[in-house]
C-alpha atoms as a PDB file:
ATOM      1  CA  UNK A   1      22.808 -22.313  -8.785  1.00  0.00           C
ATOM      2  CA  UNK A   2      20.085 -21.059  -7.206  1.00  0.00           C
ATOM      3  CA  UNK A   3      16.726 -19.790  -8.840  1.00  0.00           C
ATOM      4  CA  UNK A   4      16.463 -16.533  -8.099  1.00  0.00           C
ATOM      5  CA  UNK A   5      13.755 -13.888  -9.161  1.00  0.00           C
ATOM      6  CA  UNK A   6      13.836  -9.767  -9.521  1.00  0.00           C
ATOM      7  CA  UNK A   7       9.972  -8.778  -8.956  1.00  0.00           C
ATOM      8  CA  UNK A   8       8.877  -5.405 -10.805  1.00  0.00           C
ATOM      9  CA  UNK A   9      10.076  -3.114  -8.333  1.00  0.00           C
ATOM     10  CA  UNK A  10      13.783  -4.641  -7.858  1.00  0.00           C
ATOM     11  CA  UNK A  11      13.838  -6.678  -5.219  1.00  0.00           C
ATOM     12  CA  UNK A  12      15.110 -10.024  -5.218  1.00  0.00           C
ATOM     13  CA  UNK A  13      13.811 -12.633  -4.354  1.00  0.00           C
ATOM     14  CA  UNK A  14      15.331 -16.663  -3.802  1.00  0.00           C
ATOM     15  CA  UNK A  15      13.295 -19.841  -4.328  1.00  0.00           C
ATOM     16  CA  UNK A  16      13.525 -21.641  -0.917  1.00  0.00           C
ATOM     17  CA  UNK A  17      11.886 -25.055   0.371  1.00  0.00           C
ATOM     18  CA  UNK A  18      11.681 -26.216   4.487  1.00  0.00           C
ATOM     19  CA  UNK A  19      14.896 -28.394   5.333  1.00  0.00           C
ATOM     20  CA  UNK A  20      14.462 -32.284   3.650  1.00  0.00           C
ATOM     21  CA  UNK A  21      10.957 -31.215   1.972  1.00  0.00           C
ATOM     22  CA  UNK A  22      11.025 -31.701  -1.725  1.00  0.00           C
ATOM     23  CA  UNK A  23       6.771 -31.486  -2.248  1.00  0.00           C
ATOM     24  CA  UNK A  24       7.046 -27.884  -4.861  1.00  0.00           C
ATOM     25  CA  UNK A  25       3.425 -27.230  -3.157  1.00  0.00           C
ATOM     26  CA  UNK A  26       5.484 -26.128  -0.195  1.00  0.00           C
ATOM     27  CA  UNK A  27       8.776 -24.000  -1.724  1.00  0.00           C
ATOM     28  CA  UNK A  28       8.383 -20.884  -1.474  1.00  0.00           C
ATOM     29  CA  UNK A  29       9.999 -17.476  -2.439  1.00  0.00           C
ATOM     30  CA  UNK A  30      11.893 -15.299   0.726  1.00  0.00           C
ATOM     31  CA  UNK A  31      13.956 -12.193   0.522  1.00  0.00           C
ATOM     32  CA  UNK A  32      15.752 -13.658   3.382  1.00  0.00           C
ATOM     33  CA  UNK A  33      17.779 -16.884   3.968  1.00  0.00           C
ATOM     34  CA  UNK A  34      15.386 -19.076   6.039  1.00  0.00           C
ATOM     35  CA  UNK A  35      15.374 -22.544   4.288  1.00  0.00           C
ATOM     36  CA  UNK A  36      17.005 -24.700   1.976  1.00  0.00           C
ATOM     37  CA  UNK A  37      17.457 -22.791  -1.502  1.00  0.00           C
ATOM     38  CA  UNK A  38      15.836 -24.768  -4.544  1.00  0.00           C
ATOM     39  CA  UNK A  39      18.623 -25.273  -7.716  1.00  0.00           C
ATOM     40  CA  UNK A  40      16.188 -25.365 -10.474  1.00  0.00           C
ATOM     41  CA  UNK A  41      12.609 -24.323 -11.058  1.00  0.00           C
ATOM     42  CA  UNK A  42      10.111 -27.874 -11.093  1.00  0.00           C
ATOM     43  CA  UNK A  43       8.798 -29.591 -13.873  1.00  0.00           C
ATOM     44  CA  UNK A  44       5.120 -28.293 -14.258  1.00  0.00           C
ATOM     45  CA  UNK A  45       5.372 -24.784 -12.316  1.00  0.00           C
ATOM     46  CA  UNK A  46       5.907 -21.285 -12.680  1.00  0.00           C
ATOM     47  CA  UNK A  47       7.056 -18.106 -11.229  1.00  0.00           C
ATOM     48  CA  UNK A  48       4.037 -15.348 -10.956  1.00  0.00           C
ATOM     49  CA  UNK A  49       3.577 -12.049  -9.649  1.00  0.00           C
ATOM     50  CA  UNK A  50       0.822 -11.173  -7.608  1.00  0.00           C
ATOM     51  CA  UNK A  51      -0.229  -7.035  -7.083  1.00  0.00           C
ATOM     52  CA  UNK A  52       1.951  -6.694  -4.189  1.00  0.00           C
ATOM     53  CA  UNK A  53       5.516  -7.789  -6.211  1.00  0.00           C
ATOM     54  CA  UNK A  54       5.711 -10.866  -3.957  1.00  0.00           C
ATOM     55  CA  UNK A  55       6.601 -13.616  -6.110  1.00  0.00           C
ATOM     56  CA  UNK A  56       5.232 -17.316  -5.821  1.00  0.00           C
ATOM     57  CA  UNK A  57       5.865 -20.981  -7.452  1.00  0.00           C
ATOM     58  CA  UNK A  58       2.451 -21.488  -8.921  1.00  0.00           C
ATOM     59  CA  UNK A  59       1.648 -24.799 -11.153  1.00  0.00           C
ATOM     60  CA  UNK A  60       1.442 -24.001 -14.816  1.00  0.00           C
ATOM     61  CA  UNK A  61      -1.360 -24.064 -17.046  1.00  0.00           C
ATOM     62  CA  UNK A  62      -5.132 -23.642 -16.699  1.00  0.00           C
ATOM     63  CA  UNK A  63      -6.033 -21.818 -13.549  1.00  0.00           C
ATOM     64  CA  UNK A  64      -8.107 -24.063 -10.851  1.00  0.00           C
ATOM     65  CA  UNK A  65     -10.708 -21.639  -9.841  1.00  0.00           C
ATOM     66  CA  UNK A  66     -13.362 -21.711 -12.262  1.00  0.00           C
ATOM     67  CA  UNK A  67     -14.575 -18.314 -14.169  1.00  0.00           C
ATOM     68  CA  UNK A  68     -17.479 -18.038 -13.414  1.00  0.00           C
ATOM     69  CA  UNK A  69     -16.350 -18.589  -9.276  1.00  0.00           C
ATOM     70  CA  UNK A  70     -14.106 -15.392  -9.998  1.00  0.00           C
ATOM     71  CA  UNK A  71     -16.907 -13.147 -11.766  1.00  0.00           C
ATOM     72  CA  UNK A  72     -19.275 -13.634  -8.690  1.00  0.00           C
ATOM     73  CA  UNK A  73     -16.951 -12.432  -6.716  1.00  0.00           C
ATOM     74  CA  UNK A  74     -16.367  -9.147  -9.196  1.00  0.00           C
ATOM     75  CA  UNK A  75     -19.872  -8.977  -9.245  1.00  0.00           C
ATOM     76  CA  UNK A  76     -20.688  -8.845  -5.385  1.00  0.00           C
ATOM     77  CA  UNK A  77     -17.461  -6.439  -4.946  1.00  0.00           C
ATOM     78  CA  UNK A  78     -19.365  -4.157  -7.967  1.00  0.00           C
ATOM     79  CA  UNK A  79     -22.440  -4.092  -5.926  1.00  0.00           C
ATOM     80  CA  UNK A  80     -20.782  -2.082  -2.575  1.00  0.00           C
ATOM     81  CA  UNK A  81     -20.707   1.623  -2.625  1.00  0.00           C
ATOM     82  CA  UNK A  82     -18.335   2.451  -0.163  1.00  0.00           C
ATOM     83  CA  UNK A  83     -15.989  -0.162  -2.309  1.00  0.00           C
ATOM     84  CA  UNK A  84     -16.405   1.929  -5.646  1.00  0.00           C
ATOM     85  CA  UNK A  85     -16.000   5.948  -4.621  1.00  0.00           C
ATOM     86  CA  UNK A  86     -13.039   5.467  -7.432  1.00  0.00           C
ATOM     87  CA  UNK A  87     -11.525   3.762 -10.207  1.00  0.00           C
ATOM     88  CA  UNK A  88      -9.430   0.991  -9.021  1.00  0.00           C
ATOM     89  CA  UNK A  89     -10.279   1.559  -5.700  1.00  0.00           C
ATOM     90  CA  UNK A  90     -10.263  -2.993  -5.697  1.00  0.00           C
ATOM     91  CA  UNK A  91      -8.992  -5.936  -7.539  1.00  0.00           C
ATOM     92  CA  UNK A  92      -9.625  -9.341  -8.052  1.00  0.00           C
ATOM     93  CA  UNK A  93      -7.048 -11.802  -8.918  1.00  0.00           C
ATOM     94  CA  UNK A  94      -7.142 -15.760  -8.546  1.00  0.00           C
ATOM     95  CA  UNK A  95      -4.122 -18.316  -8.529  1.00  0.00           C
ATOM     96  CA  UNK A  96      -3.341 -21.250  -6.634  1.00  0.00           C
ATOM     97  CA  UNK A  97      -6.245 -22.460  -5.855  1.00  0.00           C
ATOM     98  CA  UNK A  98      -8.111 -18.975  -4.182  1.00  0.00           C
ATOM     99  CA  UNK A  99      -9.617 -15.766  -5.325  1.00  0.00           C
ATOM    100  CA  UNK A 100      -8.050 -13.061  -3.620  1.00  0.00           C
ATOM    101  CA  UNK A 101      -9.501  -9.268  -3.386  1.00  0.00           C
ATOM    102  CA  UNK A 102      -7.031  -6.085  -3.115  1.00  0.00           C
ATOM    103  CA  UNK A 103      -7.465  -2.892  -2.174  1.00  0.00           C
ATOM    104  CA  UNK A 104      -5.170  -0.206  -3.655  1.00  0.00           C
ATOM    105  CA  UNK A 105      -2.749   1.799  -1.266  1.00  0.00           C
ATOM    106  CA  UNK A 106      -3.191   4.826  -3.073  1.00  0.00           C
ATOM    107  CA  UNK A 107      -6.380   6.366  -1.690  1.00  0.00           C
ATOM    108  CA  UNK A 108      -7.526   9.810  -2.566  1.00  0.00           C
ATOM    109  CA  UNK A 109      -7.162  10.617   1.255  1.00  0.00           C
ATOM    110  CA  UNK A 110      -3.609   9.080   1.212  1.00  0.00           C
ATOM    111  CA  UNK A 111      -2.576  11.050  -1.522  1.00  0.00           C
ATOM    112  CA  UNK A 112      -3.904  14.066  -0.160  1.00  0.00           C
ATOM    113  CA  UNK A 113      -1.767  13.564   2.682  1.00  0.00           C
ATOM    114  CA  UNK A 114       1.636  12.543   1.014  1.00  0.00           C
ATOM    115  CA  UNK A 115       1.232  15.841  -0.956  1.00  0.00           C
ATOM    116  CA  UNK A 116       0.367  18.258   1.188  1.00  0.00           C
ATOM    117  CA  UNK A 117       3.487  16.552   3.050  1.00  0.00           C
ATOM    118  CA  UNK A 118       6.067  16.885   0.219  1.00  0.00           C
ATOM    119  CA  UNK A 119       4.272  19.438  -1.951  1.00  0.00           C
ATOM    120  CA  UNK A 120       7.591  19.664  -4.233  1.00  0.00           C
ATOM    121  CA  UNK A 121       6.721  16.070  -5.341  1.00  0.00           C
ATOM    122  CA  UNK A 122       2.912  17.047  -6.017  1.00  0.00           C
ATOM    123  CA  UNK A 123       3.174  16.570  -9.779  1.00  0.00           C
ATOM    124  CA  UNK A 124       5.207  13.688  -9.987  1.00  0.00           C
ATOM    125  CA  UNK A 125       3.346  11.421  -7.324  1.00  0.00           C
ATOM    126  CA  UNK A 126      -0.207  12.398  -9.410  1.00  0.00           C
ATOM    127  CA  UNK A 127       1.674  11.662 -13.031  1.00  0.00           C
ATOM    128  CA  UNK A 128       2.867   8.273 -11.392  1.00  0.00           C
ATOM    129  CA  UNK A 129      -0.691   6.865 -10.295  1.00  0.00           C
ATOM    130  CA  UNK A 130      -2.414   8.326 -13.796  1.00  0.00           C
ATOM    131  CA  UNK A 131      -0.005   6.232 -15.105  1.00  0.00           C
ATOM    132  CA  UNK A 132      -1.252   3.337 -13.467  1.00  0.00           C
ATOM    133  CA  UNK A 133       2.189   2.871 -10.713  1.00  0.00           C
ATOM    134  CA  UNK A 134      -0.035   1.976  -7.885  1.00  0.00           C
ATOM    135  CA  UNK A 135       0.303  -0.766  -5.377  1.00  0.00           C
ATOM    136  CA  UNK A 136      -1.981  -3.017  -3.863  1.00  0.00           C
ATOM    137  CA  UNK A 137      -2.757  -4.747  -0.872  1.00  0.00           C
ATOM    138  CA  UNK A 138      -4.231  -8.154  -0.447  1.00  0.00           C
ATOM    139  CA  UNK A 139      -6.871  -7.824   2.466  1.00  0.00           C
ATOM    140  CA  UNK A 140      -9.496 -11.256   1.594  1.00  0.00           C
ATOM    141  CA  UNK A 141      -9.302 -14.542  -0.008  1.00  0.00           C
ATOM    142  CA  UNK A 142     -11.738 -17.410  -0.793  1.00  0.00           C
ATOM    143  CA  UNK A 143      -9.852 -21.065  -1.470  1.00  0.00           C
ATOM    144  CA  UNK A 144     -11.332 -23.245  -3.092  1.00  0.00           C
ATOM    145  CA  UNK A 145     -11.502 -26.606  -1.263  1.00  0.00           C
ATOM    146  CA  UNK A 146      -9.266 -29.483  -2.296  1.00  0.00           C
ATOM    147  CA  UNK A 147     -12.320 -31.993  -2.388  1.00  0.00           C
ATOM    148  CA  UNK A 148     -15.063 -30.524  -2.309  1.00  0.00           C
ATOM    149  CA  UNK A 149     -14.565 -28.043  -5.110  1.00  0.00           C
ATOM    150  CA  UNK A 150     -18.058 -25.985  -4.498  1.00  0.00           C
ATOM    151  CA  UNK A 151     -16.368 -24.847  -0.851  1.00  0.00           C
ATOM    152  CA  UNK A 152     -15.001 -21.754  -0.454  1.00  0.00           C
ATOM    153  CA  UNK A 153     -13.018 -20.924   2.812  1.00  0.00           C
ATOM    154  CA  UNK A 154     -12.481 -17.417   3.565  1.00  0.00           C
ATOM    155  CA  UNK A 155      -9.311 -15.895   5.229  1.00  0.00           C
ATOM    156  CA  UNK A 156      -8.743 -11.857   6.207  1.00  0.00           C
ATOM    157  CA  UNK A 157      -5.650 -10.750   5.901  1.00  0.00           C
ATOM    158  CA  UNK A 158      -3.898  -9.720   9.394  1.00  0.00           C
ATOM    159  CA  UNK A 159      -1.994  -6.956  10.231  1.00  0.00           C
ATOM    160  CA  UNK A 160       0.845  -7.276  12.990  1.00  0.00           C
ATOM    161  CA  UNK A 161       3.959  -5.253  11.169  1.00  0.00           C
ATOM    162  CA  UNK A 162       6.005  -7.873  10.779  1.00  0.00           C
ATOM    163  CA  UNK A 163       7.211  -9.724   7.794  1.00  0.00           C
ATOM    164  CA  UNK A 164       5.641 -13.266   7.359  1.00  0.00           C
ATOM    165  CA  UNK A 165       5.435 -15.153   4.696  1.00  0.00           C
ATOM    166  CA  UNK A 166       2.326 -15.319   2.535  1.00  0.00           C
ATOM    167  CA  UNK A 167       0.548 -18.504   4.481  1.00  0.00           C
ATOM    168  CA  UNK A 168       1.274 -16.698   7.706  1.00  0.00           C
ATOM    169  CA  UNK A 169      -0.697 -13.191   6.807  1.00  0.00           C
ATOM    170  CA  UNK A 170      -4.186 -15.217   6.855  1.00  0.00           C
ATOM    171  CA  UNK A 171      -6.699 -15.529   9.598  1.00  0.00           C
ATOM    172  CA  UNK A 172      -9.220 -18.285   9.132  1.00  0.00           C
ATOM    173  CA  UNK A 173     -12.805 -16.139   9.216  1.00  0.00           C
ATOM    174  CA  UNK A 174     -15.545 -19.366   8.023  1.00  0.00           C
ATOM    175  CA  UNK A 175     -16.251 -22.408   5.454  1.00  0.00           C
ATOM    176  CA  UNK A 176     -18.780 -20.953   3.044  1.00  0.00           C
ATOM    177  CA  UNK A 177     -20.489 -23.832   0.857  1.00  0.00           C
ATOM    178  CA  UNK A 178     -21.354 -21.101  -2.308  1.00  0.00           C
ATOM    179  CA  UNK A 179     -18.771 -18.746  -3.587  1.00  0.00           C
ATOM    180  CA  UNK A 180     -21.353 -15.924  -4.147  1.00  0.00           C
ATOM    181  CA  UNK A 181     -23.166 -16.322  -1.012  1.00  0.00           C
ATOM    182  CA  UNK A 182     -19.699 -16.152   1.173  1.00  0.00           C
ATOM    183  CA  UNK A 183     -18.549 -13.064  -1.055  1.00  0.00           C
ATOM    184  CA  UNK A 184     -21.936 -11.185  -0.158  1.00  0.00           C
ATOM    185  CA  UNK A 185     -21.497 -12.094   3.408  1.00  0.00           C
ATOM    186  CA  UNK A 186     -18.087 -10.826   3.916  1.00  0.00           C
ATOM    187  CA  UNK A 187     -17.222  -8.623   1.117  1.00  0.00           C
ATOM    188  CA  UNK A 188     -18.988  -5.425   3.022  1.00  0.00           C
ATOM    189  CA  UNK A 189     -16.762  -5.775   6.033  1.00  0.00           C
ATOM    190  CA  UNK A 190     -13.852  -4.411   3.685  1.00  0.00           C
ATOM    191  CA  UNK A 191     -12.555  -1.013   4.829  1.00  0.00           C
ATOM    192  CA  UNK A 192     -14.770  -0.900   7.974  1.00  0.00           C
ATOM    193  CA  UNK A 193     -14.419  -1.769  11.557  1.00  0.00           C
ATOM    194  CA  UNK A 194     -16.092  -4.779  11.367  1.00  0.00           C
ATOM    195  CA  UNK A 195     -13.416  -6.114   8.982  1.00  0.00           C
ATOM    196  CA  UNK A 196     -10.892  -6.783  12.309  1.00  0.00           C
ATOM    197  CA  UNK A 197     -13.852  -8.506  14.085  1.00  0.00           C
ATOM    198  CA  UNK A 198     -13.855 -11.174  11.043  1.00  0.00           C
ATOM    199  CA  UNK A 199     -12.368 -14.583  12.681  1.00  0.00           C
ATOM    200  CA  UNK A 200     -12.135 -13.822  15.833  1.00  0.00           C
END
């Protein structure tokens, strides 16, 4: 039997590994058939959920990234106007092994726009989002280098329209050798131009 996983807004998801590979640091969950489907969930991991409902096999336990690594980040992200015109407007989350910042979908401008679209759904797409029902979008990450643990390298998230799986929506931007130093650099780049310059 196959482990398979419902994520919060009903889609299902199966636990899936490349053909002959049995290293858990490589399964991975797909909507889609595309590998060899995984009986049983491995000793020493877990299933969690990141902001955007895609699920992931993540080892259990203490989380790698040190604390204090994740509060710089908070704290640089804190620091950039155009970053904070509203509550929620970002979010920081770590697991395996990276720090990764999100931007909600929900903009004020965006939901200007969907209502004045459907205006018969005004009420109930504003009661939704002050209920907290909003969705986010991972757009940055900082991973933490396997050996040496003080190096950060930074990835922007790319945009093409199709689905990929989550190793395949990262662009390689630069090595950074302090955490706070690399979020300063490239944390302002978020929601401007610049941003699709990053890497390339």
């Amino acid at each position: 039997m196959s482990v398979k996983y419902e994520n919060e807004i009903g889609m299902e998801y199966v636990l899936q590994k490349p053909e002959g590979e049995d290293d858990p640091g490589s399964f991975y969950f797909s909507s889609h058939d595309v590998g060899e489907k995984v009986d049983e969930i491995p000793s020493g991991y877990e299933i969690y959920e990141d902001p955007e409902n895609e699920p992931f096999l993540v080892p259990e336990g203490k989380n790698p990234v040190p604390e204090e690594d994740i509060t710089a980040v908070e704290s640089e992200l804190e620091q950039i106007d155009h970053l904070n015109k509203y509550p929620g407007q970002s979010h920081v989350e770590s697991f395996d092994n990276s720090i990764r910042v999100y931007l909600i979908d929900q903009t004020p401008e965006a939901i200007v726009d969907v209502i004045s679209a459907f205006p018969e759904e005004g009420e109930k797409i504003l009661n939704e989002i002050s209920e907290g029902n909003v969705t986010y979008t991972a757009y940055m990450m900082f991973s933490r280098g396997k050996e040496d643990k003080d190096t950060y390298y930074v990835d922007r998230r790319m945009f093409s329209g199709l689905p990929k799986r989550d190793a395949e929506k990262w662009l390689f931007v630069a090595e950074e050798k302090n955490i706070t130093e690399a979020a300063s650099k490239y944390l302002p780049h978020l929601e401007q131009y610049s941003f699709f310059e990053l890497g390339i």
